[in-house]
N, C-alpha and C. Protein backbone atom coordinates (compact mmCIF):
# COMPACT_ATOMS: atom_id res chain seq x y z
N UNK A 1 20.09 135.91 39.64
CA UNK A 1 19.45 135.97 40.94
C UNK A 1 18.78 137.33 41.11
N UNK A 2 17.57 137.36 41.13
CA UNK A 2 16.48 138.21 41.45
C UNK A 2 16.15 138.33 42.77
N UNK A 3 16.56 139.84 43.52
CA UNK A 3 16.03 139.77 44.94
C UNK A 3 14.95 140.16 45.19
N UNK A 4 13.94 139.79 45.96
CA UNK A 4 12.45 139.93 45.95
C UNK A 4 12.54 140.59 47.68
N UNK A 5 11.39 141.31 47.73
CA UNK A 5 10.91 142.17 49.01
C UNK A 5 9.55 141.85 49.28
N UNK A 6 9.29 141.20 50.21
CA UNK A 6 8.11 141.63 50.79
C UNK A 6 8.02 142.29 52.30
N UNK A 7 7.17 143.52 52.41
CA UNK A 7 6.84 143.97 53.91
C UNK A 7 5.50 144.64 54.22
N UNK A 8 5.54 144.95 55.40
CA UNK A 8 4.02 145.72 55.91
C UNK A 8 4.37 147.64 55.89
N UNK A 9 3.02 147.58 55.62
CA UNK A 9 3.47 149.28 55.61
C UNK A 9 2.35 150.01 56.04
N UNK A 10 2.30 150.45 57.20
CA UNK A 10 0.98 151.35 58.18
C UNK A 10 1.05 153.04 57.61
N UNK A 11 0.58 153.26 56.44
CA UNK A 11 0.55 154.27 56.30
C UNK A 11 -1.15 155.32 56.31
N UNK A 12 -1.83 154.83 57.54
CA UNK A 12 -3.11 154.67 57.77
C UNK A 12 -4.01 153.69 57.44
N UNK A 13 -3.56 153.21 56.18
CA UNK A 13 -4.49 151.85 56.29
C UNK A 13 -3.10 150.76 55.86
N UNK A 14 -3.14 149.79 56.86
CA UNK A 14 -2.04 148.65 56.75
C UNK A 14 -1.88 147.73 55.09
N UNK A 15 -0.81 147.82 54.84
CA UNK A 15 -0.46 146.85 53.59
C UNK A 15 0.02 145.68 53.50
N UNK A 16 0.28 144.26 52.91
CA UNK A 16 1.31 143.96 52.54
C UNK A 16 1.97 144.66 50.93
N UNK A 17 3.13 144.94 51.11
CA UNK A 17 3.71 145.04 49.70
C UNK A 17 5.00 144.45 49.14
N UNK A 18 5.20 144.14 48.16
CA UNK A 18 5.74 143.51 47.26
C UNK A 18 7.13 144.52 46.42
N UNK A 19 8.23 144.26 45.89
CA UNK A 19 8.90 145.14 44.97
C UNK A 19 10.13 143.75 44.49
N UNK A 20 10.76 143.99 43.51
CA UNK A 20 12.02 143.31 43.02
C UNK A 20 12.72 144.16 42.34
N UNK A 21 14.32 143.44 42.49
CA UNK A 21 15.01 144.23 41.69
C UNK A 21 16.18 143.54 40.57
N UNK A 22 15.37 144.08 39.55
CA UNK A 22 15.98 144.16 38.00
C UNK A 22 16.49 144.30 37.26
N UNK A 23 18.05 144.20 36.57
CA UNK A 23 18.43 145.03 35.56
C UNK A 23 18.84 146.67 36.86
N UNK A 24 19.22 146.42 37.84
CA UNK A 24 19.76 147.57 38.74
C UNK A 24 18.73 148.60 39.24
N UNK A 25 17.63 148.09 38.90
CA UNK A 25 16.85 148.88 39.69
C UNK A 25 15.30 148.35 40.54
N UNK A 26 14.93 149.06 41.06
CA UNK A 26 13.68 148.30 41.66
C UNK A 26 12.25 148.61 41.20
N UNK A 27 11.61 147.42 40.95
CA UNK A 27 10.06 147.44 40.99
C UNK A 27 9.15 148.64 41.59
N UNK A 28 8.09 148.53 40.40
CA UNK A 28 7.21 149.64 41.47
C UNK A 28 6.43 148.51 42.57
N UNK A 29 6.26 148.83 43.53
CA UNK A 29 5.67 148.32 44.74
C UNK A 29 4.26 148.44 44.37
N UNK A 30 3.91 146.37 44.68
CA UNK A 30 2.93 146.44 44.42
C UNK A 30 2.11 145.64 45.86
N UNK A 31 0.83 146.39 45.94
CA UNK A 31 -0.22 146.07 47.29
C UNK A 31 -0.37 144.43 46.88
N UNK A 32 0.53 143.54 47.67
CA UNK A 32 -0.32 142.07 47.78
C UNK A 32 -1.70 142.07 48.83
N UNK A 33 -1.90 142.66 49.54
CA UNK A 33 -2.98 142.81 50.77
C UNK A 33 -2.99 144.10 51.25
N UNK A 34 -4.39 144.22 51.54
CA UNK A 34 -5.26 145.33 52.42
C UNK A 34 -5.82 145.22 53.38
N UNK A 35 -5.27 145.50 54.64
CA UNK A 35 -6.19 145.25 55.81
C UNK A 35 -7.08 145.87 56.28
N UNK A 36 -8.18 145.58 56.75
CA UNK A 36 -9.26 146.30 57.21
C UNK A 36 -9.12 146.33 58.85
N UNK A 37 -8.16 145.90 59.20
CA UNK A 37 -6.93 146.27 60.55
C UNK A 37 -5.91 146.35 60.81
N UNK A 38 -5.02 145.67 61.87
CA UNK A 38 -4.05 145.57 62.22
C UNK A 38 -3.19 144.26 61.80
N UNK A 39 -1.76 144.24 60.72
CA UNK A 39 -1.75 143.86 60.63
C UNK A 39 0.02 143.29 61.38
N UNK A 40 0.41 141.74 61.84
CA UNK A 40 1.56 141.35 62.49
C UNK A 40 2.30 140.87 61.65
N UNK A 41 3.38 140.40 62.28
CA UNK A 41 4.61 139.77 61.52
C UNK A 41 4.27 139.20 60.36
N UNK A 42 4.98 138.83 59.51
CA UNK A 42 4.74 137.99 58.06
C UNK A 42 5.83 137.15 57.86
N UNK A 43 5.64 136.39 57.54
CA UNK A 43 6.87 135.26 57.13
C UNK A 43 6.33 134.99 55.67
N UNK A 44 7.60 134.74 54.92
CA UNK A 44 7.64 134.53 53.20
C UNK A 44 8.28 133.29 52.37
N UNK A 45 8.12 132.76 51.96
CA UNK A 45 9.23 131.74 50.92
C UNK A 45 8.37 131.94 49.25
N UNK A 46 9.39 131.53 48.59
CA UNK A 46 9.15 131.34 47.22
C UNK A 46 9.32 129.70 46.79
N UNK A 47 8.65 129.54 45.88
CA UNK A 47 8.17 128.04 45.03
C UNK A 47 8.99 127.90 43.96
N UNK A 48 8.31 127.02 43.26
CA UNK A 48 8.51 126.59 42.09
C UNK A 48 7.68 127.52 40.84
N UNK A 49 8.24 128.13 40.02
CA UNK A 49 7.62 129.31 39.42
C UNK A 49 8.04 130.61 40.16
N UNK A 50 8.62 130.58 40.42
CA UNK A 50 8.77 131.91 41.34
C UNK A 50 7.39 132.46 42.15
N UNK A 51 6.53 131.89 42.56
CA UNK A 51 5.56 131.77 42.85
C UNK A 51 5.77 132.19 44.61
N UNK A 52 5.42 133.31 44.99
CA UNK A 52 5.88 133.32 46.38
C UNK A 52 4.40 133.22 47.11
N UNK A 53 4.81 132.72 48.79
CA UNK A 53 3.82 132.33 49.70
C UNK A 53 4.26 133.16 50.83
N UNK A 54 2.75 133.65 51.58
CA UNK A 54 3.15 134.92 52.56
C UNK A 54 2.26 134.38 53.41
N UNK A 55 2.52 134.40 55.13
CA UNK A 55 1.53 134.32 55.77
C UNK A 55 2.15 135.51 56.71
N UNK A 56 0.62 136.03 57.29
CA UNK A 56 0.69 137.49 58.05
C UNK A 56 -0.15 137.24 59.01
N UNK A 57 -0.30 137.92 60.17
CA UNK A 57 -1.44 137.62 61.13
C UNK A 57 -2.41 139.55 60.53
N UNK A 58 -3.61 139.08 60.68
CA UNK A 58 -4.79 139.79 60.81
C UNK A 58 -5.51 140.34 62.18
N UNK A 59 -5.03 140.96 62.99
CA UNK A 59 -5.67 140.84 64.73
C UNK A 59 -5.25 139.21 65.15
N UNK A 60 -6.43 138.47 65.19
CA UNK A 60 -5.35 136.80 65.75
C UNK A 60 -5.44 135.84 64.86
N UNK A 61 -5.82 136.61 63.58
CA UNK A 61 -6.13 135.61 62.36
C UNK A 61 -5.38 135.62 61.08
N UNK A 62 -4.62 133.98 61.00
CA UNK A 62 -3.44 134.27 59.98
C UNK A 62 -4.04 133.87 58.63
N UNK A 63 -3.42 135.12 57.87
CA UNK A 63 -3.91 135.13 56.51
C UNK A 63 -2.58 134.13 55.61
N UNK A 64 -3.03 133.84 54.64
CA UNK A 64 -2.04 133.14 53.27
C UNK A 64 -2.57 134.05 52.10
N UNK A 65 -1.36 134.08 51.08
CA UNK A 65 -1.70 134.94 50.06
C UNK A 65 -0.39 134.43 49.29
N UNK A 66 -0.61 134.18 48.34
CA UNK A 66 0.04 133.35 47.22
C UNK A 66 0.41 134.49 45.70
N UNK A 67 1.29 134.58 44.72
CA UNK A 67 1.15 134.59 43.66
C UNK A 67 2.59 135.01 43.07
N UNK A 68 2.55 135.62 41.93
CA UNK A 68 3.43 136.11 41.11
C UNK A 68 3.83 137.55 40.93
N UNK A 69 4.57 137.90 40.23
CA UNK A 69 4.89 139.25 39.74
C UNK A 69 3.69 139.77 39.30
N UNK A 70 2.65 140.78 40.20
CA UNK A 70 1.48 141.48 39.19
C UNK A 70 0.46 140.82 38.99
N UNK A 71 0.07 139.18 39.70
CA UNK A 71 -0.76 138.29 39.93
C UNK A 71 -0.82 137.73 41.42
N UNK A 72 -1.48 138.63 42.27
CA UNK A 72 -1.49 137.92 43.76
C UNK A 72 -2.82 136.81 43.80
N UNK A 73 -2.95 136.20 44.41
CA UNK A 73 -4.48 135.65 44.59
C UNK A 73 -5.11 136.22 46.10
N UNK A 74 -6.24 136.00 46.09
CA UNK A 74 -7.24 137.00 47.56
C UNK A 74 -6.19 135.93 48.88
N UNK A 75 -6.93 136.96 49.32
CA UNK A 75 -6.22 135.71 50.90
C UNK A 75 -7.48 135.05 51.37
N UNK A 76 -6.41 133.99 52.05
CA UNK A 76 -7.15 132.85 52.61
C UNK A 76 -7.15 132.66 54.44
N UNK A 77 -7.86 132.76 55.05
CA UNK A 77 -7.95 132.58 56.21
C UNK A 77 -7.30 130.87 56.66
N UNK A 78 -6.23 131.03 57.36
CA UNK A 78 -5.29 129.76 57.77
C UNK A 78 -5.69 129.55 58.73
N UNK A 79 -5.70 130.38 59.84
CA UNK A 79 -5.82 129.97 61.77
C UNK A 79 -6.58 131.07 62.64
N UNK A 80 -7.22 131.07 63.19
CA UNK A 80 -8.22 132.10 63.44
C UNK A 80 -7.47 132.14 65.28
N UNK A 81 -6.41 131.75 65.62
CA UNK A 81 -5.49 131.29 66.90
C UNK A 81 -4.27 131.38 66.58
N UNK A 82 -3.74 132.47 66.28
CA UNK A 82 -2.69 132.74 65.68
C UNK A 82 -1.88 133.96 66.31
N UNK A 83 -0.65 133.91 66.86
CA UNK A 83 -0.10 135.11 67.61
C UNK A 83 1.36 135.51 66.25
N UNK A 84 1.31 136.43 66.92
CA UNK A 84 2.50 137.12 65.55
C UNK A 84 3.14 136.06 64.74
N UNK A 85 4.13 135.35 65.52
CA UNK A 85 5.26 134.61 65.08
C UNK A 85 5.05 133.26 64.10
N UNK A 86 5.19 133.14 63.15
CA UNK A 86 5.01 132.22 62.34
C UNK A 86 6.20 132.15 61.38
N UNK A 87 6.34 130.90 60.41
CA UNK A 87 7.46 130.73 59.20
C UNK A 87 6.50 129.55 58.54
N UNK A 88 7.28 129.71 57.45
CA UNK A 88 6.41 129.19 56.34
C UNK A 88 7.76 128.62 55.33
N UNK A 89 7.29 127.52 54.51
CA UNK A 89 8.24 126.32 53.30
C UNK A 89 7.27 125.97 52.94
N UNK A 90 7.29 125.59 51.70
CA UNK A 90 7.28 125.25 50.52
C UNK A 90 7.91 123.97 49.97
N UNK A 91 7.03 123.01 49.12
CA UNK A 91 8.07 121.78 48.48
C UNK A 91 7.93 122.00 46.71
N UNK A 92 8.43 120.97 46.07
CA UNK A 92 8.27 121.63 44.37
C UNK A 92 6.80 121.15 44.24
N UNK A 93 6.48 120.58 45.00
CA UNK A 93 5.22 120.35 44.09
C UNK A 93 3.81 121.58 44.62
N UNK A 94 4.24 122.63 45.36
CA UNK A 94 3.78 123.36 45.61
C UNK A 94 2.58 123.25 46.93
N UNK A 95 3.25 122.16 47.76
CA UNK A 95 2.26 122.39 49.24
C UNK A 95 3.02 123.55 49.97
N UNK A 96 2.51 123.59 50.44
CA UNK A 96 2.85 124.87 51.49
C UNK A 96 2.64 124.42 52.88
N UNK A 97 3.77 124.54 53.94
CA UNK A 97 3.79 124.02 55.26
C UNK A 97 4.07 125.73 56.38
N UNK A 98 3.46 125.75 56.82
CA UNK A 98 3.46 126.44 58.20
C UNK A 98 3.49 126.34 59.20
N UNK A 99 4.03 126.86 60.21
CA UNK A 99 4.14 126.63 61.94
C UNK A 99 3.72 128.41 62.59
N UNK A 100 3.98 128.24 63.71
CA UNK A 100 2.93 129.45 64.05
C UNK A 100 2.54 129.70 65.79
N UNK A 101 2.90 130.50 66.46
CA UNK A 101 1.85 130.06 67.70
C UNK A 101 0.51 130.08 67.82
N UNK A 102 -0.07 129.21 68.36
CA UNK A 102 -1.45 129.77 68.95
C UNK A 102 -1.39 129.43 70.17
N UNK A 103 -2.61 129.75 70.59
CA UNK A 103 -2.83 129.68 72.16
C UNK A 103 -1.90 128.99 73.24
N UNK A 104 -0.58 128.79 73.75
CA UNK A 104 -0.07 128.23 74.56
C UNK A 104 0.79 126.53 73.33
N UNK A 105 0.84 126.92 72.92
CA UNK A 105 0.90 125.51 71.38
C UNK A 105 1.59 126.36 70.22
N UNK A 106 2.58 125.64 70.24
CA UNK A 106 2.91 125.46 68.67
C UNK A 106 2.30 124.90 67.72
N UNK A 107 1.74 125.35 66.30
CA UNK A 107 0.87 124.66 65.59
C UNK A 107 1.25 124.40 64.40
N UNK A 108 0.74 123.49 63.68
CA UNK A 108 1.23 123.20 62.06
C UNK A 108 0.14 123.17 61.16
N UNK A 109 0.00 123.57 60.23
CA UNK A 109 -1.15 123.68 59.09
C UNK A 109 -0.06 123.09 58.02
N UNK A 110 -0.60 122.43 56.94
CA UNK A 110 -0.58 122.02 55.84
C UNK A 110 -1.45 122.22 54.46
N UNK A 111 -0.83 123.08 53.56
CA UNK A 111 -1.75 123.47 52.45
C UNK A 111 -1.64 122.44 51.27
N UNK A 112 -2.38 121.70 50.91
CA UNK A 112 -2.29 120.89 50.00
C UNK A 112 -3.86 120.74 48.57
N UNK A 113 -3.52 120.98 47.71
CA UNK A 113 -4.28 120.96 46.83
C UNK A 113 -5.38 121.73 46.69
N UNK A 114 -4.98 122.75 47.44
CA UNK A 114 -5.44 124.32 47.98
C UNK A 114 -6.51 124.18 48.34
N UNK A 115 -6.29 122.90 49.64
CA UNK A 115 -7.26 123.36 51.03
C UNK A 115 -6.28 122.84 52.23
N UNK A 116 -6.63 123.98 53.23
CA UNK A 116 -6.05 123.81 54.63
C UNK A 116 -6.40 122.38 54.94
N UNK A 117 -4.98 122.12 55.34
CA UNK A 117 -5.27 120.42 56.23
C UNK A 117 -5.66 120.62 57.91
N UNK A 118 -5.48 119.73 58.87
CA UNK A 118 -6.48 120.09 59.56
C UNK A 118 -5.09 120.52 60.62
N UNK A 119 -5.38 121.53 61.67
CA UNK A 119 -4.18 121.90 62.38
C UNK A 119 -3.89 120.46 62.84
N UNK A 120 -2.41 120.90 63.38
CA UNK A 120 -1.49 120.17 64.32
C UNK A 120 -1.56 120.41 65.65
N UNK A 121 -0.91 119.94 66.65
CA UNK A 121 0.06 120.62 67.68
C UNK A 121 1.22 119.75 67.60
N UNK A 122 2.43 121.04 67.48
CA UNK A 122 3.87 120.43 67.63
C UNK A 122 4.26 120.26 69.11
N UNK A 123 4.25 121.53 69.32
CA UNK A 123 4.11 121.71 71.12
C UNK A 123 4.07 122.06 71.78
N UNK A 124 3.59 122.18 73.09
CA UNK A 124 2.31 122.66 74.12
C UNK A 124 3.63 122.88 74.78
N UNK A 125 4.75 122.76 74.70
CA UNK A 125 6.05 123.32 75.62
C UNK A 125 6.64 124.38 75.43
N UNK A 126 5.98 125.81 75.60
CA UNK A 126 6.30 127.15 75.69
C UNK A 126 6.36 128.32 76.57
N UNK A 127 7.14 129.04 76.83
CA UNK A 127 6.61 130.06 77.72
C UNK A 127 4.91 130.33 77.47
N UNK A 128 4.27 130.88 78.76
CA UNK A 128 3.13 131.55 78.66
C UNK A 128 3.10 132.72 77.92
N UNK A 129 4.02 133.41 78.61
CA UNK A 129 4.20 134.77 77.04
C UNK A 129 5.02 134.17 75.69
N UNK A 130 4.13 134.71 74.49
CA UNK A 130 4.67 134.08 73.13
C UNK A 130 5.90 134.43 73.02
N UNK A 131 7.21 133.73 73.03
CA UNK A 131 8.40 133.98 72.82
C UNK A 131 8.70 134.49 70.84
N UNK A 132 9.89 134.93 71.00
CA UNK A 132 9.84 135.23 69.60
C UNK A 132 10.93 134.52 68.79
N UNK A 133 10.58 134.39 67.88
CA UNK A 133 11.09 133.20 66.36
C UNK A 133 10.64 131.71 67.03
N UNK A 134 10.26 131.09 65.39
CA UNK A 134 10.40 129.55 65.01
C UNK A 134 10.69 129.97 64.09
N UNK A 135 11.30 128.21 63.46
CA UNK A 135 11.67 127.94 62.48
C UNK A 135 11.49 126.57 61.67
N UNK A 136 11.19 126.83 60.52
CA UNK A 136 10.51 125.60 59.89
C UNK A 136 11.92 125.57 58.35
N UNK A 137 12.24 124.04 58.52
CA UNK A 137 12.66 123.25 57.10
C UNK A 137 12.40 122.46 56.39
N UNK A 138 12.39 122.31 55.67
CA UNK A 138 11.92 121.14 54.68
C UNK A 138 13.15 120.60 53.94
N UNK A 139 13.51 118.86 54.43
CA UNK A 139 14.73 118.74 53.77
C UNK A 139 14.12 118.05 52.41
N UNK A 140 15.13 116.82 51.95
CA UNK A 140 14.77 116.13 50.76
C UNK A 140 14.20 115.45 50.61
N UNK A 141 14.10 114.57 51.49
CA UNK A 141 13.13 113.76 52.01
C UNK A 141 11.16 113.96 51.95
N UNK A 142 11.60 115.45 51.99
CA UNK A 142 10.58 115.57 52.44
C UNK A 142 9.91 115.84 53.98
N UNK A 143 11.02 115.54 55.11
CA UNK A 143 10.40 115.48 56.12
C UNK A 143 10.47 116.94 56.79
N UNK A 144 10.23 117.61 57.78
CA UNK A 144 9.94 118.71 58.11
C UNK A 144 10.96 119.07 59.36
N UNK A 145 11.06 119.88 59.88
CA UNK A 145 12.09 119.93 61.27
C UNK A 145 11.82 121.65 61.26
N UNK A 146 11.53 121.19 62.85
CA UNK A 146 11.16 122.94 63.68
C UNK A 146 11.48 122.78 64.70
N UNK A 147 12.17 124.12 64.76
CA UNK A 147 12.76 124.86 66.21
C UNK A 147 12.25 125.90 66.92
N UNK A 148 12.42 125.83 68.36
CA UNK A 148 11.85 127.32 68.70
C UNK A 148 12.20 127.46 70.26
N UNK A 149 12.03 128.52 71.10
CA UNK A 149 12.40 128.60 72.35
C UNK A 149 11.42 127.61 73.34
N UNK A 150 12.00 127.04 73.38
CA UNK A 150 11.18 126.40 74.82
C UNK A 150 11.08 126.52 76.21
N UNK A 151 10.71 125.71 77.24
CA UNK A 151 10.50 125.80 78.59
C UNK A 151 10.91 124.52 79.14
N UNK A 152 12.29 124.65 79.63
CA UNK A 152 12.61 123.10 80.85
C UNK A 152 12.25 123.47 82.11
N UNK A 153 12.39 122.96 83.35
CA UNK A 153 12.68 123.29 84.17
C UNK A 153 12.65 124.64 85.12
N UNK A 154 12.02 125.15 84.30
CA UNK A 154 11.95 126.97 84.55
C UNK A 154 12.96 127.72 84.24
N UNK A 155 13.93 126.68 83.01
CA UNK A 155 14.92 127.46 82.35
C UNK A 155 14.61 127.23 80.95
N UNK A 156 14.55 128.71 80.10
CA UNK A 156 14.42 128.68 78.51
C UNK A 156 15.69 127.76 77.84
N UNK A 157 14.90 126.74 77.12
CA UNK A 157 15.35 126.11 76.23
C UNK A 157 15.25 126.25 74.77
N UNK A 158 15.99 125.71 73.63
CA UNK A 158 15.84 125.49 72.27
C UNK A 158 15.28 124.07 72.09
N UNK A 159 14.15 123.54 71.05
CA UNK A 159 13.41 122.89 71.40
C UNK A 159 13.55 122.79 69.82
N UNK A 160 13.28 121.39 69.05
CA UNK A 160 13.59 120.71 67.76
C UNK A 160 12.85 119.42 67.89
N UNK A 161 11.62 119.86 66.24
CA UNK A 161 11.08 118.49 66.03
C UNK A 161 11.05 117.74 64.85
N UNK A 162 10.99 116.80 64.44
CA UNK A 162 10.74 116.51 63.08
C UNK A 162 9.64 115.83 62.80
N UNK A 163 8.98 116.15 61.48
CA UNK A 163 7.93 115.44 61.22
C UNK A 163 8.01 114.76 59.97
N UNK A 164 7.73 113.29 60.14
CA UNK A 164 8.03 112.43 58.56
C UNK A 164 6.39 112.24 58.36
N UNK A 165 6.37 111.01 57.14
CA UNK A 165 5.22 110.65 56.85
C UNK A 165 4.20 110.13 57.59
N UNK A 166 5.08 109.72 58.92
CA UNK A 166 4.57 108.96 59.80
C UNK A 166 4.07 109.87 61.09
N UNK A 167 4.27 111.21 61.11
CA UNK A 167 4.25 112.18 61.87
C UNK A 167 4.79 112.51 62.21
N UNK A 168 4.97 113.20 64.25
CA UNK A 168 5.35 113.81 64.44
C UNK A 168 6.32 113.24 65.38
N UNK A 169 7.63 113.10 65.32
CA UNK A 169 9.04 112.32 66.33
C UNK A 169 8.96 112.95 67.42
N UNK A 170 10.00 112.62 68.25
CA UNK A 170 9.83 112.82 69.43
C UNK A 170 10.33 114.55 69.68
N UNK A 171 10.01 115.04 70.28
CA UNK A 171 10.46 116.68 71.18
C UNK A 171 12.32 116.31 71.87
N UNK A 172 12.92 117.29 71.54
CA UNK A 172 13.80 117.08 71.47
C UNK A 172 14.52 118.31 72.08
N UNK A 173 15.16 118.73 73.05
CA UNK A 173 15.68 119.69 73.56
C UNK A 173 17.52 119.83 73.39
N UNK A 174 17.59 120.85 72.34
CA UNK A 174 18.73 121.29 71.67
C UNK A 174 19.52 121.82 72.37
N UNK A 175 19.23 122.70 73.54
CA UNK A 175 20.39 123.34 74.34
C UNK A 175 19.67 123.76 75.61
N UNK A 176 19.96 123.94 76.68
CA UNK A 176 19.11 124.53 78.14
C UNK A 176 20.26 126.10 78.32
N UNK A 177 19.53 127.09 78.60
CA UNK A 177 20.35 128.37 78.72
C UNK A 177 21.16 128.18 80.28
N UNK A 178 22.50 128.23 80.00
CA UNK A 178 23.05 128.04 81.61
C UNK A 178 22.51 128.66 82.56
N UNK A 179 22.27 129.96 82.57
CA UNK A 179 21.27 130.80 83.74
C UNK A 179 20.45 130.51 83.89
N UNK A 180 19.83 130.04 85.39
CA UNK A 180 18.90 130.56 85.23
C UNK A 180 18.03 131.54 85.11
N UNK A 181 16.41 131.46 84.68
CA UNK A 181 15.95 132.67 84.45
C UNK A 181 16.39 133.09 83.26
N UNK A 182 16.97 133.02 82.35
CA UNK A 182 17.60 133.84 81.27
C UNK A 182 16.95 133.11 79.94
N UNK A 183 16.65 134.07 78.99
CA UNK A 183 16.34 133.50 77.77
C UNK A 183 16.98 133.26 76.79
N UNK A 184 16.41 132.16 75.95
CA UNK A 184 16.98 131.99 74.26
C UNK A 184 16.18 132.07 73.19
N UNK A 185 16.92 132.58 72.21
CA UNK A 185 16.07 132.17 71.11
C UNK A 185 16.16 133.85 70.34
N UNK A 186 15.92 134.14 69.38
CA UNK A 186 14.89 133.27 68.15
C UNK A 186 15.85 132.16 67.39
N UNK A 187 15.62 130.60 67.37
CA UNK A 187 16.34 129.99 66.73
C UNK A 187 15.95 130.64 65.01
N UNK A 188 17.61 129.95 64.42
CA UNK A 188 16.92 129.39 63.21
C UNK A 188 17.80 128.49 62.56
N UNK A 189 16.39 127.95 62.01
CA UNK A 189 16.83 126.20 61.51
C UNK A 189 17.44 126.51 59.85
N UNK A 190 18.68 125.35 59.64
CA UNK A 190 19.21 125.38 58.15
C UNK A 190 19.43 123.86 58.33
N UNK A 191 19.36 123.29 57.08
CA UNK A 191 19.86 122.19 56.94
C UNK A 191 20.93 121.95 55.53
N UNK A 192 21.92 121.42 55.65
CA UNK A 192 22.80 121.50 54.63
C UNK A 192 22.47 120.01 53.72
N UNK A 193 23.42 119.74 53.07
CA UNK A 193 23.33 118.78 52.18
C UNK A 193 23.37 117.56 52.66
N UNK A 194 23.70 117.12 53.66
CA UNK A 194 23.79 115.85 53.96
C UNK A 194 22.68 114.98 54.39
């Protein structure tokens, strides 16, 4: 087991960078991305090949950037409606699934045969200010399941969806915070073996 790093680093001009560690010691750090601004949160998973997938926001535009040890590929413009918070999975055959806020909406992109599929909306049930964490799984099936803070009643909720072949199931509210007024969240989603 190889532990892998990815993070941002503002040392006048913004990075993503990369390092692992080997045989007891660590990688030299290598630039996966260069921003020509400001760059937000990043969410990461690894593939099949050890092949890791990064999405980052750009000002309100989320980038993807794909590759290997010492082989990144350029980035790809995902969502041009994109606020910090995003997570990202992976299946073996190497699509790549994302969730994300944009504008007042939870959103879903699908990378398949390396072109963006066309957005989603999961759901339009959020605070007005972007709350922080989602969470995206991918079980065996194949089917998808995301969590994130929601809005009942004018009380913050945890909020769970799944998406099969057939789309997207019903919205599903996981817990209501007893206070009111009071918040929850950042979920995060695991799914075990069963």
């Amino acid at each position: 087991d190889v532990p892998h790093v990815i993070w941002h680093l503002d040392a006048g001009v913004e990075t993503v960078r990369y390092s692992s560690r080997s045989g007891g010691t660590w990688s030299a750090f290598e630039t996966v991305f260069t921003s020509g601004g400001t760059l937000n949160e990043m969410a990461a998973c690894i593939g099949s090949g050890n092949t890791f997938h990064v999405v980052f926001s750009e000002g309100g535009t989320m980038k993807y950037v794909s590759g290997t040890t010492g082989a990144w590929a350029a980035s790809e413009n995902v969502d041009t409606d994109a606020a910090d918070e995003k997570d990202i999975t992976v299946d073996g055959a190497g699509v790549v699934y994302t969730v994300f806020y944009g504008t007042l909406v939870i959103a879903y992109r699908q990378r398949s045969g390396g072109v963006w599929q066309a957005r989603e909306t999961v759901s339009s049930n959020i605070p007005a200010l972007v709350p922080t964490g989602l969470s995206i799984a991918l079980d065996g099936s194949g089917d998808l399941h995301v969590a994130w803070p929601g809005v009942g009643t004018g009380d913050q909720d945890i909020r769970y969806r799944k998406r099969t072949g057939g789309g997207w199931g019903t919205e599903l509210v996981v817990k209501t915070h007893p206070t009111s007024g009071n918040n929850m969240g950042p979920p995060i989603l695991v799914l075990d073996d069963d």
